[in-house]
Protein backbone atom coordinates (compact mmCIF):
# COMPACT_ATOMS: atom_id res chain seq x y z
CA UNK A 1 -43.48 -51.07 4.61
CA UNK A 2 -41.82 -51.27 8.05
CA UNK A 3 -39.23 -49.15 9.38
CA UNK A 4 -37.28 -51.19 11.72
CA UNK A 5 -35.51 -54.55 10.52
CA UNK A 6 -36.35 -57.25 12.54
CA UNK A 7 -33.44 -58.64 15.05
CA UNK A 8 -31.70 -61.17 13.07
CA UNK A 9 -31.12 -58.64 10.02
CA UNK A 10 -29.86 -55.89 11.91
CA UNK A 11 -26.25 -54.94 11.50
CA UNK A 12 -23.89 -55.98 14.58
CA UNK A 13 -22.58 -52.32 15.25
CA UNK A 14 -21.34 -51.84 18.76
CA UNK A 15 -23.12 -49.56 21.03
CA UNK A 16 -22.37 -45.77 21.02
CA UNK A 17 -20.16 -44.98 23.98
CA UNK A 18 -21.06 -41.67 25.71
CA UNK A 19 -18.79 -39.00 25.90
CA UNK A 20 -18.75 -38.75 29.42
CA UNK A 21 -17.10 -42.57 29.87
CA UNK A 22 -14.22 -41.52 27.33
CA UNK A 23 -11.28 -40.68 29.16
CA UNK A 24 -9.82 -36.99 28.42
CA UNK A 25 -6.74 -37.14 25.85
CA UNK A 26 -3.93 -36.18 28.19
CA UNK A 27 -4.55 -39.19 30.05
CA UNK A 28 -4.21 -41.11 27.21
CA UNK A 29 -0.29 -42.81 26.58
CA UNK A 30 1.16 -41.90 23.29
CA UNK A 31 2.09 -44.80 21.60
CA UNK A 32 5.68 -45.74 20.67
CA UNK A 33 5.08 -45.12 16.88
CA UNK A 34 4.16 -42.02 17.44
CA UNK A 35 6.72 -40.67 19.78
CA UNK A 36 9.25 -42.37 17.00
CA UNK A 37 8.02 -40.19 14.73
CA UNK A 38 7.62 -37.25 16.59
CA UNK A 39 11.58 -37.08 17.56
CA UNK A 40 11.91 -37.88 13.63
CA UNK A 41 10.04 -34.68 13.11
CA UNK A 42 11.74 -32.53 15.47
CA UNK A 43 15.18 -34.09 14.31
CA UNK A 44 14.46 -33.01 10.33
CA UNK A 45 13.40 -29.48 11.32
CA UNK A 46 16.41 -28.77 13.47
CA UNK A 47 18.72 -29.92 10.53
CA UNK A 48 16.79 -28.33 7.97
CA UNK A 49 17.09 -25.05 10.27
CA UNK A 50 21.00 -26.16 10.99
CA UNK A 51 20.89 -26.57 6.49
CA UNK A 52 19.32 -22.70 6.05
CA UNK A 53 21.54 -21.30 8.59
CA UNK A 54 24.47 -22.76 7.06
CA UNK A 55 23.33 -21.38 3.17
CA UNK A 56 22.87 -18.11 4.65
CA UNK A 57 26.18 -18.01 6.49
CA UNK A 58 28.04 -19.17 3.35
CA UNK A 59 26.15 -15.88 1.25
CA UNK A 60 27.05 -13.52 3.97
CA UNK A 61 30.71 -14.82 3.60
CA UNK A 62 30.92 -14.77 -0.13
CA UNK A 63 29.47 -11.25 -0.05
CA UNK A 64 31.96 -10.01 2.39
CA UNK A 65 34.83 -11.38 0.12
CA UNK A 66 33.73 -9.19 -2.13
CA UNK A 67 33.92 -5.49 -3.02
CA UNK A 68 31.45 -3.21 -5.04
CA UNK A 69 32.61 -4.26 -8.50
CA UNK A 70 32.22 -7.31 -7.99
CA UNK A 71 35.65 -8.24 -7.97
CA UNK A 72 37.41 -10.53 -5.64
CA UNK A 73 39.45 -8.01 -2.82
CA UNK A 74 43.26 -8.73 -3.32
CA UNK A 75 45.80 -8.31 -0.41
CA UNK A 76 47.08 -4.59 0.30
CA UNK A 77 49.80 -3.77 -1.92
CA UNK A 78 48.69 -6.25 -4.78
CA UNK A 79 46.91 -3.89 -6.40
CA UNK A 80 49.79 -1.19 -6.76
CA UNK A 81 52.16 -3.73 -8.12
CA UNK A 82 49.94 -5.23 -10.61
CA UNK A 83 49.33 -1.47 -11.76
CA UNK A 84 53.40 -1.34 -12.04
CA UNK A 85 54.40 -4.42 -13.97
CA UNK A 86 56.38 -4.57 -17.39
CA UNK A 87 55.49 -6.84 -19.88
CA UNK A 88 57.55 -6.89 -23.67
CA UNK A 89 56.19 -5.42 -26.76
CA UNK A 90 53.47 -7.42 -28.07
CA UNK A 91 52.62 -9.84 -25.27
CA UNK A 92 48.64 -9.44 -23.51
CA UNK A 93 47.87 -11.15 -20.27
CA UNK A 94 46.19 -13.65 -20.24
CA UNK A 95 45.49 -14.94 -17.03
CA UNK A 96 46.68 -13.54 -13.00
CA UNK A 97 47.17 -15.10 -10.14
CA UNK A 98 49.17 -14.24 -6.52
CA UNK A 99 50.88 -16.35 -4.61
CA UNK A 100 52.73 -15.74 -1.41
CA UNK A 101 54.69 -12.08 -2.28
CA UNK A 102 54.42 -13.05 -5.83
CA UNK A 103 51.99 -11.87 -8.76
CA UNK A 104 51.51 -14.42 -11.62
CA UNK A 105 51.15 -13.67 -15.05
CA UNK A 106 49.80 -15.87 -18.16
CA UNK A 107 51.10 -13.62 -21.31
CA UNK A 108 50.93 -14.71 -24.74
CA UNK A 109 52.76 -13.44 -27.59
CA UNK A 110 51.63 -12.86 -31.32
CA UNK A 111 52.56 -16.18 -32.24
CA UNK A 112 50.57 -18.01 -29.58
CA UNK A 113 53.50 -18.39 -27.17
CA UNK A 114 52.51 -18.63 -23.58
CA UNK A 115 54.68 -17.54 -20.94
CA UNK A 116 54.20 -17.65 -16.91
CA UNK A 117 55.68 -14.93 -15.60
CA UNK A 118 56.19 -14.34 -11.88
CA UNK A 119 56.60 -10.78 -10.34
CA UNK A 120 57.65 -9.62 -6.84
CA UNK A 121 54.19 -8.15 -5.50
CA UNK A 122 56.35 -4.89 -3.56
CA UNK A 123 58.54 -4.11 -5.96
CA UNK A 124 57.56 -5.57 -9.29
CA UNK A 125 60.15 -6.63 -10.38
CA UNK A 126 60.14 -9.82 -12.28
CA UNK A 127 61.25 -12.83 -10.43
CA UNK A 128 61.40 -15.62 -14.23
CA UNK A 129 59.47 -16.54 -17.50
CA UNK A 130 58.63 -19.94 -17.70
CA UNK A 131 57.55 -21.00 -21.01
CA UNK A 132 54.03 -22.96 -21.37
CA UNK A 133 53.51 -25.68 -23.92
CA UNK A 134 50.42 -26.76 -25.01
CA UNK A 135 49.81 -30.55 -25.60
């Protein structure tokens, strides 16, 4: 059995170039799909760094707004109204809110009634009862 196929059944493969006649790789010029992607590439890390930087700032700034308890901080003064406020016999609170020098209060009654009352947030005092109907 021979080892060599003769001419005509050889495959056509070109022949090896050496190493030497290659030219280095910087010389080479990158071609324009490639630097396309490349500025692609760059372009999604910087907004996926621009993305974590903005998650983290947005933690730092909901942790700030917070105190120990985990309860939002109110402005000064707030706190010592809210602590001073009369509400009639029977009522609970519902809900609070503040507006500008004004605490709001949800109450309800023993019947169900729901009132909105609005205190002054340095003195207490309240400001009106609006009633709340449900539809």
């Amino acid at each position: 059995m021979p080892s060599e196929l003769p001419p005509e059944m050889q495959p056509d493969v070109p022949p090896a170039i050496p190493p030497a006649a290659l030219p280095p790789d910087e010389d080479l010029p990158e071609p324009p799909q490639v630097r396309r992607l490349r500025r692609l590439v760059t372009a999604l890390t910087l907004s996926c760094i621009v993305a974590v930087l903005a998650v983290a700032a947005a933690l730092v700034g909901r942790v700030l707004l917070f105190d120990q308890g985990g309860a939002p901080l109110s402005p000064a003064g707030a706190g010592a109204a809210a602590q001073r406020l009369a509400l009639p016999a029977g009522e609970r609170i519902v809900a609070v809110g503040q507006g500008p020098g004004t605490i709001l209060l949800v109450t309800e009654d023993a019947a169900g009634l729901e009132r909105l009352r609005r205190y002054d947030a340095a003195s207490g005092a309240l400001l009106g009862v609006t009633a709340i109907e449900r539809r």
